[in-house]
PDB file of N, CA and C in Angstrom:
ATOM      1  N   UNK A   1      -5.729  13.577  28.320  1.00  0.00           N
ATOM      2  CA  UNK A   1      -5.873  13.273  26.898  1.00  0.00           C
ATOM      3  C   UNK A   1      -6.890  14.244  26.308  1.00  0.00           C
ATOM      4  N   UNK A   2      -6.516  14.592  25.309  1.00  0.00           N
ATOM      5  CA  UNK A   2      -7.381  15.027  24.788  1.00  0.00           C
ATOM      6  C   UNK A   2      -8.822  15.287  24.067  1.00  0.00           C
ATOM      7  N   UNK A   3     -10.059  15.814  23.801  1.00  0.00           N
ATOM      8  CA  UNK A   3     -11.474  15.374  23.316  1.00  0.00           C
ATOM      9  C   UNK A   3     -10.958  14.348  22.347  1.00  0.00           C
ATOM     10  N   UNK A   4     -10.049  14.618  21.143  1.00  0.00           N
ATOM     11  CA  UNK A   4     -10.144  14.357  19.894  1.00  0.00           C
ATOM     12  C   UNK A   4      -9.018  13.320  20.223  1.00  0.00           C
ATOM     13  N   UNK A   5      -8.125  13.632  20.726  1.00  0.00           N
ATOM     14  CA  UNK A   5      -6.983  12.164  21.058  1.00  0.00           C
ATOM     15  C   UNK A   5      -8.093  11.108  21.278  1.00  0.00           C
ATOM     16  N   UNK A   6      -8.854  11.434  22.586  1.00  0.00           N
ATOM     17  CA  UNK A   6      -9.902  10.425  23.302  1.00  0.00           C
ATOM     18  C   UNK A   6     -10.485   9.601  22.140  1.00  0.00           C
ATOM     19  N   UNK A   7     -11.476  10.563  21.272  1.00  0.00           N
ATOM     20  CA  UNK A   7     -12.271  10.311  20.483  1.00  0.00           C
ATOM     21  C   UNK A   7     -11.453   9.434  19.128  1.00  0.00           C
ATOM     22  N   UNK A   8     -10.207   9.498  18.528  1.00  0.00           N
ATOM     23  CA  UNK A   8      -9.620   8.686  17.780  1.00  0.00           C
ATOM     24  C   UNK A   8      -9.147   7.288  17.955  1.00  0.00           C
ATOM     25  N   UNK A   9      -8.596   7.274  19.329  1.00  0.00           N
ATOM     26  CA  UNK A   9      -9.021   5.800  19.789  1.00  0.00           C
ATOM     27  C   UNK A   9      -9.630   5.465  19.776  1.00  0.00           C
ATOM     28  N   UNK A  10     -10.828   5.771  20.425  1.00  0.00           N
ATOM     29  CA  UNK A  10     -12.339   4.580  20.396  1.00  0.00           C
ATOM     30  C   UNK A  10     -12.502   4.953  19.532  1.00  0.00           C
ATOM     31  N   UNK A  11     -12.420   5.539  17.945  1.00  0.00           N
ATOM     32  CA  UNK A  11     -12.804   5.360  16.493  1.00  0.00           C
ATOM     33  C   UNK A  11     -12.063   4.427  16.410  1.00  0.00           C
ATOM     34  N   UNK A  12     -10.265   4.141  16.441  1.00  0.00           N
ATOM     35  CA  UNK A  12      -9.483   3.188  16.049  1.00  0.00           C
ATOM     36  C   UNK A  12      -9.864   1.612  16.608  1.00  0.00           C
ATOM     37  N   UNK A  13     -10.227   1.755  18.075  1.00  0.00           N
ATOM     38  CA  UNK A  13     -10.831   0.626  18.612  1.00  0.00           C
ATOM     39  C   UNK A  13     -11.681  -0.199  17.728  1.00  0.00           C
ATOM     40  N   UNK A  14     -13.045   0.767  17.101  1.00  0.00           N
ATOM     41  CA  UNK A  14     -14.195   0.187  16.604  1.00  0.00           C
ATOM     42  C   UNK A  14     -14.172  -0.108  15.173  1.00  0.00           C
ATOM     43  N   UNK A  15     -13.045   0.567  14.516  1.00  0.00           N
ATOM     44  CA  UNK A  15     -12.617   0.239  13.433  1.00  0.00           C
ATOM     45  C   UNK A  15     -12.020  -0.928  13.160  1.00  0.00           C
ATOM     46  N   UNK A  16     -11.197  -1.269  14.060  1.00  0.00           N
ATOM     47  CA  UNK A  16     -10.203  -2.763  14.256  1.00  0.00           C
ATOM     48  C   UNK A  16     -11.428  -3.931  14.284  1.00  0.00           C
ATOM     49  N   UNK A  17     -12.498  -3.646  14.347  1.00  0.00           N
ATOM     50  CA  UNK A  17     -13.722  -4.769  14.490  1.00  0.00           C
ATOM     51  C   UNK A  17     -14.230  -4.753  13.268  1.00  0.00           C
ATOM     52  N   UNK A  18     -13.771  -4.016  11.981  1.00  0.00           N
ATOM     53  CA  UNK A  18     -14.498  -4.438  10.818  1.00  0.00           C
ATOM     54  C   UNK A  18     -15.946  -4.267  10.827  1.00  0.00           C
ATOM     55  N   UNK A  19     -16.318  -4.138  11.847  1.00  0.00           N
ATOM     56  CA  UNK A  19     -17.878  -4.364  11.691  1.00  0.00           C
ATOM     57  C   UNK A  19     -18.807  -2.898  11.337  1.00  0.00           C
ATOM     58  N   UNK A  20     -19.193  -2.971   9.893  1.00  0.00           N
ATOM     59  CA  UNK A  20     -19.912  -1.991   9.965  1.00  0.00           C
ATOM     60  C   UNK A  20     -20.426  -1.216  10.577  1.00  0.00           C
ATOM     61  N   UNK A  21     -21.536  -2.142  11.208  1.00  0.00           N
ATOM     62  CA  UNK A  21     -22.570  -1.393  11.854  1.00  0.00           C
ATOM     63  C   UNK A  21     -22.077  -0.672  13.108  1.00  0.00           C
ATOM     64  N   UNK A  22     -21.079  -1.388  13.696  1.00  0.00           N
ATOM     65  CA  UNK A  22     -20.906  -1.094  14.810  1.00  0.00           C
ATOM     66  C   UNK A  22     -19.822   0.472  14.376  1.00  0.00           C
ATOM     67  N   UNK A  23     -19.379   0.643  13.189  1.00  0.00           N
ATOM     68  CA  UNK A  23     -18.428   1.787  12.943  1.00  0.00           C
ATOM     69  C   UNK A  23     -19.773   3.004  12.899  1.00  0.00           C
ATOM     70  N   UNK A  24     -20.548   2.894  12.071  1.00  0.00           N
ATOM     71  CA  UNK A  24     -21.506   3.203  11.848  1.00  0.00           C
ATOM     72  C   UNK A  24     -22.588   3.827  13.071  1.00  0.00           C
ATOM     73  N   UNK A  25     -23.112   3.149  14.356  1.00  0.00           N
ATOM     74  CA  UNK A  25     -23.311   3.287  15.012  1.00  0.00           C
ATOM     75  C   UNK A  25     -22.116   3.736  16.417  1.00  0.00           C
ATOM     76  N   UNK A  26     -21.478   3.863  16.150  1.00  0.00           N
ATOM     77  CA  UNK A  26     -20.640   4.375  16.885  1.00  0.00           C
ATOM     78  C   UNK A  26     -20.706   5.745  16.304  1.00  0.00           C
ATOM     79  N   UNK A  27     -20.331   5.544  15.459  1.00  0.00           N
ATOM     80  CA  UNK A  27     -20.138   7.717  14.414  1.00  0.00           C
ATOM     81  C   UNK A  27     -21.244   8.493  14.686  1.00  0.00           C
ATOM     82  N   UNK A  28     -22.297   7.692  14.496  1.00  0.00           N
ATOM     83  CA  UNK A  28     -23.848   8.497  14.344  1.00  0.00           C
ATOM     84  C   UNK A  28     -23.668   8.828  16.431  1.00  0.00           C
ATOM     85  N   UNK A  29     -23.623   7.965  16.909  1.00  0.00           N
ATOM     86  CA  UNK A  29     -23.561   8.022  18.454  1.00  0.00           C
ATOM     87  C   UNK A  29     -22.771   9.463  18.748  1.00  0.00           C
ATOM     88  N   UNK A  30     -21.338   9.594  18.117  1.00  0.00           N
ATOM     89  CA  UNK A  30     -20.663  10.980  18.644  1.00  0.00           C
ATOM     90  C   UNK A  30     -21.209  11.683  17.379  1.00  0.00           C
ATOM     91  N   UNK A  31     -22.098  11.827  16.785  1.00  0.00           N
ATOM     92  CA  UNK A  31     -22.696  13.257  15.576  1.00  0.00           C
ATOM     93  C   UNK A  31     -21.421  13.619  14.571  1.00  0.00           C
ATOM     94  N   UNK A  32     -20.786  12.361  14.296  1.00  0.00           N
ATOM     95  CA  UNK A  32     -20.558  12.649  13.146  1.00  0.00           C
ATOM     96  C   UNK A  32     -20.750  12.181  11.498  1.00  0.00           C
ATOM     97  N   UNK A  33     -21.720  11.321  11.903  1.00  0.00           N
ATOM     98  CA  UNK A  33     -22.692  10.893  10.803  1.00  0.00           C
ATOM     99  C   UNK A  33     -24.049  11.150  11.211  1.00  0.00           C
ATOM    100  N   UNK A  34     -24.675  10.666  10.583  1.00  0.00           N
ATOM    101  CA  UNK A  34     -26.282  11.073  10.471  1.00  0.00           C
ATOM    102  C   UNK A  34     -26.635   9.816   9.554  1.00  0.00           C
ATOM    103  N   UNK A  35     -27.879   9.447  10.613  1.00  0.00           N
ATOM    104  CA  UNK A  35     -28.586   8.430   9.939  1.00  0.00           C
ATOM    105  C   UNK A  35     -28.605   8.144   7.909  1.00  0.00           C
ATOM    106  N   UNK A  36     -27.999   7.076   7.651  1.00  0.00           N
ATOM    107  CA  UNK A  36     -28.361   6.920   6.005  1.00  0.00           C
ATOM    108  C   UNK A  36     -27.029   7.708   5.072  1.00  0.00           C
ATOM    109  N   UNK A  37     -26.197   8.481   6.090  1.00  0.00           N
ATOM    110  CA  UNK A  37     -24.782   9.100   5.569  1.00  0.00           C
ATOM    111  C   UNK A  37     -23.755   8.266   6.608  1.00  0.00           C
ATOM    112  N   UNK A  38     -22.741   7.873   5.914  1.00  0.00           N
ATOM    113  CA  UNK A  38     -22.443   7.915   4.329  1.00  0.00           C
ATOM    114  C   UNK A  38     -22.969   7.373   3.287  1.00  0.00           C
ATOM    115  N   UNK A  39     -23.396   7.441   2.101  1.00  0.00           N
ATOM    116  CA  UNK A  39     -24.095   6.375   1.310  1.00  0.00           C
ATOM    117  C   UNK A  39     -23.547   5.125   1.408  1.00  0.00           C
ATOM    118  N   UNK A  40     -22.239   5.122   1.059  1.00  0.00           N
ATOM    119  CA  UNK A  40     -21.506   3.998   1.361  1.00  0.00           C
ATOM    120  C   UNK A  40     -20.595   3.471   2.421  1.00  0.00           C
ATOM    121  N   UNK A  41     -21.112   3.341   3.198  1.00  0.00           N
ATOM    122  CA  UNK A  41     -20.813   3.538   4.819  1.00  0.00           C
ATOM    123  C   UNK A  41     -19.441   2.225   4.913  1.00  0.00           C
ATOM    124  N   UNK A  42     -19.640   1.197   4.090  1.00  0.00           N
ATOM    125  CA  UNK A  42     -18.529   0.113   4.076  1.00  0.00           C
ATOM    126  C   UNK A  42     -17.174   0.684   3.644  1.00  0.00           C
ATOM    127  N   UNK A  43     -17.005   2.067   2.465  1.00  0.00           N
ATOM    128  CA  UNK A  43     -16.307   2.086   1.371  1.00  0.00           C
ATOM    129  C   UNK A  43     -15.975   3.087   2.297  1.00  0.00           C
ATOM    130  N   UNK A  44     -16.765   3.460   3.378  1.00  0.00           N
ATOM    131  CA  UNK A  44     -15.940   5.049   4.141  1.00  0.00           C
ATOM    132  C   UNK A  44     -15.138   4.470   5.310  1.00  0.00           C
ATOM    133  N   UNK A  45     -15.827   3.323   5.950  1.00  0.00           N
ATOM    134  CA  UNK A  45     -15.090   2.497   6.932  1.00  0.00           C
ATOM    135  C   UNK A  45     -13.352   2.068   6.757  1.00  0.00           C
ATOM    136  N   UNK A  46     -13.877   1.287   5.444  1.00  0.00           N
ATOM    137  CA  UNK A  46     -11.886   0.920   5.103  1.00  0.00           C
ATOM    138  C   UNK A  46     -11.246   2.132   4.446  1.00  0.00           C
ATOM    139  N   UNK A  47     -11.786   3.185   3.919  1.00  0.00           N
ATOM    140  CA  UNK A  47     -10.689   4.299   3.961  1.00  0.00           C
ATOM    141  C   UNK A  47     -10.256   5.070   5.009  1.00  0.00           C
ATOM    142  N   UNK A  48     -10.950   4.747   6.159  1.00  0.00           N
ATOM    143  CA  UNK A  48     -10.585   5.033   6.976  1.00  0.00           C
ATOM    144  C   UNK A  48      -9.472   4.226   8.157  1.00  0.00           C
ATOM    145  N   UNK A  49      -9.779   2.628   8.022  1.00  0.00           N
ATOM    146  CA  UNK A  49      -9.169   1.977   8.368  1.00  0.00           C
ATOM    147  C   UNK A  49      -7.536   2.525   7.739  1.00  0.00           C
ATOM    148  N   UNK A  50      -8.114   2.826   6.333  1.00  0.00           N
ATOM    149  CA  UNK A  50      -6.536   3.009   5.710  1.00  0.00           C
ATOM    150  C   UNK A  50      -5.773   4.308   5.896  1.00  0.00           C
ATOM    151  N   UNK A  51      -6.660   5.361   6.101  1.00  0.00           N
ATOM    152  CA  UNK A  51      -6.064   6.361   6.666  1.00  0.00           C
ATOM    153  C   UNK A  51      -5.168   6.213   8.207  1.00  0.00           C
ATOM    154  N   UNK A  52      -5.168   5.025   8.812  1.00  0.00           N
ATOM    155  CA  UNK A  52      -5.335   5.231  10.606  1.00  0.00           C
ATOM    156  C   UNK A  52      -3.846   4.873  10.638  1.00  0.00           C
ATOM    157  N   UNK A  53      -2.974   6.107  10.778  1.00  0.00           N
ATOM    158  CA  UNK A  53      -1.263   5.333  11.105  1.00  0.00           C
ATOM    159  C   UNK A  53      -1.360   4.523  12.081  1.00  0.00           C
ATOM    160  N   UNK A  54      -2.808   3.795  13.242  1.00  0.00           N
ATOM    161  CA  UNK A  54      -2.645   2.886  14.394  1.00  0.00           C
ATOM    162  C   UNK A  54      -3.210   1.675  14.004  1.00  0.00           C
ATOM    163  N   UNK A  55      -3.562   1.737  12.382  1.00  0.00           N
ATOM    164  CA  UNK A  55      -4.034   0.653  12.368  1.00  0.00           C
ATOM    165  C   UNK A  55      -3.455   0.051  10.848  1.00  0.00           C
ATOM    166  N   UNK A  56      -2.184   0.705  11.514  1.00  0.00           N
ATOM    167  CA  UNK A  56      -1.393  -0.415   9.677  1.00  0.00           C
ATOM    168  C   UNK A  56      -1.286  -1.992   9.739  1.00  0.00           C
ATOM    169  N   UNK A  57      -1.305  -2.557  10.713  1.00  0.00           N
ATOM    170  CA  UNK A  57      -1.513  -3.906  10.137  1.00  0.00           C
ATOM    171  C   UNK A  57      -2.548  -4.211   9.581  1.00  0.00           C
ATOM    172  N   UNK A  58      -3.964  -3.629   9.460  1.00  0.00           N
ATOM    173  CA  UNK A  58      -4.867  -3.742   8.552  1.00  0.00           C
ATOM    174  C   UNK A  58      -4.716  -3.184   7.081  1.00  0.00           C
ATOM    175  N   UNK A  59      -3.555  -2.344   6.748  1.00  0.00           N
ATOM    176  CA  UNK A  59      -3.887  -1.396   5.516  1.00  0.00           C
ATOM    177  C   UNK A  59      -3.795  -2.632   4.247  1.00  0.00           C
ATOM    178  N   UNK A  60      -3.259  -3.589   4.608  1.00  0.00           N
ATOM    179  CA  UNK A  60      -3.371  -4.594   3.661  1.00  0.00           C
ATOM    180  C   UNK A  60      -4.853  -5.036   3.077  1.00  0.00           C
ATOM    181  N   UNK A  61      -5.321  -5.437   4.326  1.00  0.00           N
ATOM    182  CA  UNK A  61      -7.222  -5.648   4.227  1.00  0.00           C
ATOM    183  C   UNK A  61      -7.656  -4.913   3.428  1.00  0.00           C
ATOM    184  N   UNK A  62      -7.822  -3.168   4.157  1.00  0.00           N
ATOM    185  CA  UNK A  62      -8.116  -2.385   3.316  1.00  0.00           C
ATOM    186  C   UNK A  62      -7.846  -2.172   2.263  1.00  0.00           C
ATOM    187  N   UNK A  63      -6.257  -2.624   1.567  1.00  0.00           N
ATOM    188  CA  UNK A  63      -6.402  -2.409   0.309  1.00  0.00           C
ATOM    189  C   UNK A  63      -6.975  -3.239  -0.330  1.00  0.00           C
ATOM    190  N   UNK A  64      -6.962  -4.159   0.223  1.00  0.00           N
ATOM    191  CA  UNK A  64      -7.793  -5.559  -1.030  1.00  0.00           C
ATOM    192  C   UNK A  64      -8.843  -5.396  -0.907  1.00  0.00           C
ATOM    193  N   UNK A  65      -9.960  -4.827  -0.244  1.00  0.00           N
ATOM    194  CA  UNK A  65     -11.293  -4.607  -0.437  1.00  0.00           C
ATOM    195  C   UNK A  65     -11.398  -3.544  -0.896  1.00  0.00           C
ATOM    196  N   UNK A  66     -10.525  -2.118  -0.583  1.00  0.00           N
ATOM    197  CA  UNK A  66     -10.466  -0.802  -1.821  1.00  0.00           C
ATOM    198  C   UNK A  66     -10.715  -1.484  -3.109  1.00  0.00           C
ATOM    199  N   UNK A  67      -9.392  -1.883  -3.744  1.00  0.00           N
ATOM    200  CA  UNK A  67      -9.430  -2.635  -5.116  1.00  0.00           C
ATOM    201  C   UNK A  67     -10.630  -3.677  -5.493  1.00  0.00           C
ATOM    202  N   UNK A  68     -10.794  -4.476  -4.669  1.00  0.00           N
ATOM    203  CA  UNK A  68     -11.943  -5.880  -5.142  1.00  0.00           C
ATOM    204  C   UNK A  68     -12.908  -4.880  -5.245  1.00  0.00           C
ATOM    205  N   UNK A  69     -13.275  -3.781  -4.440  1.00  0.00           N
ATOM    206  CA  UNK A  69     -14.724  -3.026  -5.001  1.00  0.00           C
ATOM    207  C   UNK A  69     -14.658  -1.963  -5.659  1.00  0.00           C
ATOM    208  N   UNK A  70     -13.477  -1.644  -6.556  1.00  0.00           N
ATOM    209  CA  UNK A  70     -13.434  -0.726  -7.805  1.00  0.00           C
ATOM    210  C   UNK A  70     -12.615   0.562  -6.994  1.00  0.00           C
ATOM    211  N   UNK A  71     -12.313   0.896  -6.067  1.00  0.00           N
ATOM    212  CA  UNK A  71     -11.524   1.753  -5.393  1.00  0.00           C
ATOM    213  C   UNK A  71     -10.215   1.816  -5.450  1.00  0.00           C
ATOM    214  N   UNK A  72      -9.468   1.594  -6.811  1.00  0.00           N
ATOM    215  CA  UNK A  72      -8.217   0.866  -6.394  1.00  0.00           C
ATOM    216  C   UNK A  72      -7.170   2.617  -6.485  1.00  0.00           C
ATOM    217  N   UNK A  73      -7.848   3.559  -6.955  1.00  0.00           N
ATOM    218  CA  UNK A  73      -7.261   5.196  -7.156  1.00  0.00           C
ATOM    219  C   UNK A  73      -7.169   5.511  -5.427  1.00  0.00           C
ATOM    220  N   UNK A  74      -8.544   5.115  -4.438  1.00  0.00           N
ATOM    221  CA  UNK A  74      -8.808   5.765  -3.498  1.00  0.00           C
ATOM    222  C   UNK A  74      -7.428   5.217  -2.543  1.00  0.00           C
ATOM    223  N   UNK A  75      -7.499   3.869  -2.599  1.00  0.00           N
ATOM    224  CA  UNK A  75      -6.179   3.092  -2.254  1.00  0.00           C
ATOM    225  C   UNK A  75      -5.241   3.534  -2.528  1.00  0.00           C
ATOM    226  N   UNK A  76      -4.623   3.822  -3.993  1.00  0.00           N
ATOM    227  CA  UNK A  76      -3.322   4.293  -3.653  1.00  0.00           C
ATOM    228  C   UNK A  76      -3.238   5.961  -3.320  1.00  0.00           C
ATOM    229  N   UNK A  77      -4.038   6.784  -3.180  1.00  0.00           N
ATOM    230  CA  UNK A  77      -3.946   7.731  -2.993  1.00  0.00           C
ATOM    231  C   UNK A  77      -3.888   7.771  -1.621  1.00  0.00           C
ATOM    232  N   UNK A  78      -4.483   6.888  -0.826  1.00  0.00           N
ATOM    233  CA  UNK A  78      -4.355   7.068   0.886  1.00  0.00           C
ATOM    234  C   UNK A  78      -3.177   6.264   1.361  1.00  0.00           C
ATOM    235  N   UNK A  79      -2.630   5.076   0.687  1.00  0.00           N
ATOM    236  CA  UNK A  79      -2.020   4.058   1.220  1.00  0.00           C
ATOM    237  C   UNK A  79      -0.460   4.854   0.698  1.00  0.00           C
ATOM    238  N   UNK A  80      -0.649   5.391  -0.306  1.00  0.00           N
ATOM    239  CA  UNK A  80       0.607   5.592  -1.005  1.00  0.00           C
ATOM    240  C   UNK A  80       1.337   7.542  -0.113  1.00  0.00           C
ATOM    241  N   UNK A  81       0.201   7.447   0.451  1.00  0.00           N
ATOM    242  CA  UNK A  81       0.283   8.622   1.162  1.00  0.00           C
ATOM    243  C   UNK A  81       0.954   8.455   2.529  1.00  0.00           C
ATOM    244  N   UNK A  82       0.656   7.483   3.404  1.00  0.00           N
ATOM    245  CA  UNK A  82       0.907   7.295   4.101  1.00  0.00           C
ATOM    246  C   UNK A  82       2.565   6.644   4.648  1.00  0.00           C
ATOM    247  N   UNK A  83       2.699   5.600   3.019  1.00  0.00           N
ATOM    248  CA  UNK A  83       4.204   5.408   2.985  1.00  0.00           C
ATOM    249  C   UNK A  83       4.970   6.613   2.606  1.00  0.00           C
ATOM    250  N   UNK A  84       5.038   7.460   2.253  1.00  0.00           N
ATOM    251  CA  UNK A  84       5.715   8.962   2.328  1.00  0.00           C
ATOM    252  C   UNK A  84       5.931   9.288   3.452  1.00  0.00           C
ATOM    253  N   UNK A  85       5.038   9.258   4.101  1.00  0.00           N
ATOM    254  CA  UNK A  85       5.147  10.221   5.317  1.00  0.00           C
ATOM    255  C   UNK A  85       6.098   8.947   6.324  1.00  0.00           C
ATOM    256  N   UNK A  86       6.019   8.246   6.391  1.00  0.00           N
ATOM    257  CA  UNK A  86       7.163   7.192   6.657  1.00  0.00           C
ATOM    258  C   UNK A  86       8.347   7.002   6.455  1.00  0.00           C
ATOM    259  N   UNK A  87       8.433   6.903   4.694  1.00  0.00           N
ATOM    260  CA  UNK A  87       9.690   6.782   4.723  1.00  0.00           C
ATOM    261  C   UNK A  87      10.474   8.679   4.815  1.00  0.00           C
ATOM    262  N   UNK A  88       9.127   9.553   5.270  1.00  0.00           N
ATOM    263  CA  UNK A  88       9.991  10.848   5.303  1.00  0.00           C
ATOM    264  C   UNK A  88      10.864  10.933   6.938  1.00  0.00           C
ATOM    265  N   UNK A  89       9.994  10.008   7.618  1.00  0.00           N
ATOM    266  CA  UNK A  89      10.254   9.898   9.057  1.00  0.00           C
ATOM    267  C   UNK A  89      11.711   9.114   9.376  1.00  0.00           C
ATOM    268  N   UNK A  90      11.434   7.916   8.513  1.00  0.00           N
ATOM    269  CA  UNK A  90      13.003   7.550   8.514  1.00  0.00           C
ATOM    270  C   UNK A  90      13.877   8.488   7.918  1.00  0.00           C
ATOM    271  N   UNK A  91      13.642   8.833   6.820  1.00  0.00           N
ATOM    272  CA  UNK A  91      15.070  10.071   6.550  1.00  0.00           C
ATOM    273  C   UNK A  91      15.240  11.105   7.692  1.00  0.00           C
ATOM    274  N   UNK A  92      14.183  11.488   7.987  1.00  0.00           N
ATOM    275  CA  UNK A  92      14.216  12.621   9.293  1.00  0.00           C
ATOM    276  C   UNK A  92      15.081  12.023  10.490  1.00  0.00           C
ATOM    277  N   UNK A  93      14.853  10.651  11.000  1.00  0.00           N
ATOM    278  CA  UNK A  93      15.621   9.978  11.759  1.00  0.00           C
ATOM    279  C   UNK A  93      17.260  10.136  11.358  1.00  0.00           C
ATOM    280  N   UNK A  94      17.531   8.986  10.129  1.00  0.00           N
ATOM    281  CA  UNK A  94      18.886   9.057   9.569  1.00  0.00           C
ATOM    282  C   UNK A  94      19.421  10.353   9.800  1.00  0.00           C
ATOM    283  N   UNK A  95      18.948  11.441   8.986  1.00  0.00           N
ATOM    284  CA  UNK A  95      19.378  12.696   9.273  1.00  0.00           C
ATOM    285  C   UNK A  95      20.219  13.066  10.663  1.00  0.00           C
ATOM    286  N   UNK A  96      19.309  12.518  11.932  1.00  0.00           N
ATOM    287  CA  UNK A  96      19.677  13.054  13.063  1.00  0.00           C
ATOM    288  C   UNK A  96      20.673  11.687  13.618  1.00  0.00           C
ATOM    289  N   UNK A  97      20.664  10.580  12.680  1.00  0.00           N
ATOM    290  CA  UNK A  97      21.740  10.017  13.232  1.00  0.00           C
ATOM    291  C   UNK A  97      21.059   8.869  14.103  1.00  0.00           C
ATOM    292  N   UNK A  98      19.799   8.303  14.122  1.00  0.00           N
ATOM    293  CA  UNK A  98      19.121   7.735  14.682  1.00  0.00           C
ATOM    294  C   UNK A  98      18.678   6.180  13.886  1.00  0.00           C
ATOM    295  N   UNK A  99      18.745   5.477  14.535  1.00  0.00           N
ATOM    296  CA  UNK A  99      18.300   4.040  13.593  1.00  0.00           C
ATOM    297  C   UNK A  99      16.609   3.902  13.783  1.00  0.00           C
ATOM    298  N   UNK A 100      16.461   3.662  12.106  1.00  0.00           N
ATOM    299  CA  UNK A 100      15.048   4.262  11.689  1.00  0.00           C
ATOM    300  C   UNK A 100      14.691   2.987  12.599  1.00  0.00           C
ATOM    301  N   UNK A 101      14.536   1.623  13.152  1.00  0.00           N
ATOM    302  CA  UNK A 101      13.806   1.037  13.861  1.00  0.00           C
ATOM    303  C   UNK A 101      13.594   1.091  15.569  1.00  0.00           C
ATOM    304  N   UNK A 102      14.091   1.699  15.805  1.00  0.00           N
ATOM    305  CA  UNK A 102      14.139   1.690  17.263  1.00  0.00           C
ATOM    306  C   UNK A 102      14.344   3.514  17.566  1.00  0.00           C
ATOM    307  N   UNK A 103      14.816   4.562  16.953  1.00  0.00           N
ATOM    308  CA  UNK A 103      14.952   5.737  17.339  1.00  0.00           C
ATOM    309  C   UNK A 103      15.767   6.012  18.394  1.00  0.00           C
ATOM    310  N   UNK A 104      16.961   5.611  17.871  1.00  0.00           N
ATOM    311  CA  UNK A 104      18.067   5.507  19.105  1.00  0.00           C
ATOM    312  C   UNK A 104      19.239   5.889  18.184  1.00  0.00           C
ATOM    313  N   UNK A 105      20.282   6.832  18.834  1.00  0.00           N
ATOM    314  CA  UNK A 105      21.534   7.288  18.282  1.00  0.00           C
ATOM    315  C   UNK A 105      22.032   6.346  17.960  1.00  0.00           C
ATOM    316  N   UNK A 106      22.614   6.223  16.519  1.00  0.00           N
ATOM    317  CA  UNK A 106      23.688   4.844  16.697  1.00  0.00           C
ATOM    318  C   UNK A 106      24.868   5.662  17.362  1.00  0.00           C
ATOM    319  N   UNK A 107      25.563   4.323  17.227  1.00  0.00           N
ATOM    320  CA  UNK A 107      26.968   4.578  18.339  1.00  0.00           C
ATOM    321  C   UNK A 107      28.104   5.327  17.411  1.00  0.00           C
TER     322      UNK A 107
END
């Protein structure tokens, strides 16, 4: 596996825990935050949650706390991003003749 494969899981892991601090202290741990950055360390957490194609059963969460705390542009710009690239995957499938749920030739 790779540094950065490695390293996106245990981000995705510690992300799935909601828990600030622990996102927070985890980041600062591999140097990619620094003590007191991000300013808004909550508001960087769930865009990130919402960025994570491994963690779409949360993108719902994330959006309702994007929006409830005035983020509702940052939301659809990440969330609305992400359904693109989806439904581009199912056309890419169809295309090849494949059923967009399972990725298997139909008959």
């Amino acid at each position: 596996m790779t540094d950065y494969a490695n390293f996106r899981q245990r981000l995705d892991a510690v992300l799935r825990t909601r828990d600030v601090k622990q996102v927070q202290d985890f980041l600062i741990a591999e140097r990619q935050w620094s003590p007191g950055q991000p300013a808004d360390p909550e508001f960087a957490m769930w865009m990130m949650i919402a960025g994570s194609a491994t963690l779409r059963d949360l993108h719902g969460r994330a959006r309702e706390w994007l929006i409830s705390h005035g983020h509702e542009a940052d939301a659809d710009a990440v969330l609305r991003k992400e359904k693109r690239q989806g439904a581009k995957q199912a056309q890419q499938g169809k295309k090849q003749g494949r059923t967009p749920e399972r990725g298997r030739k139909r008959p």
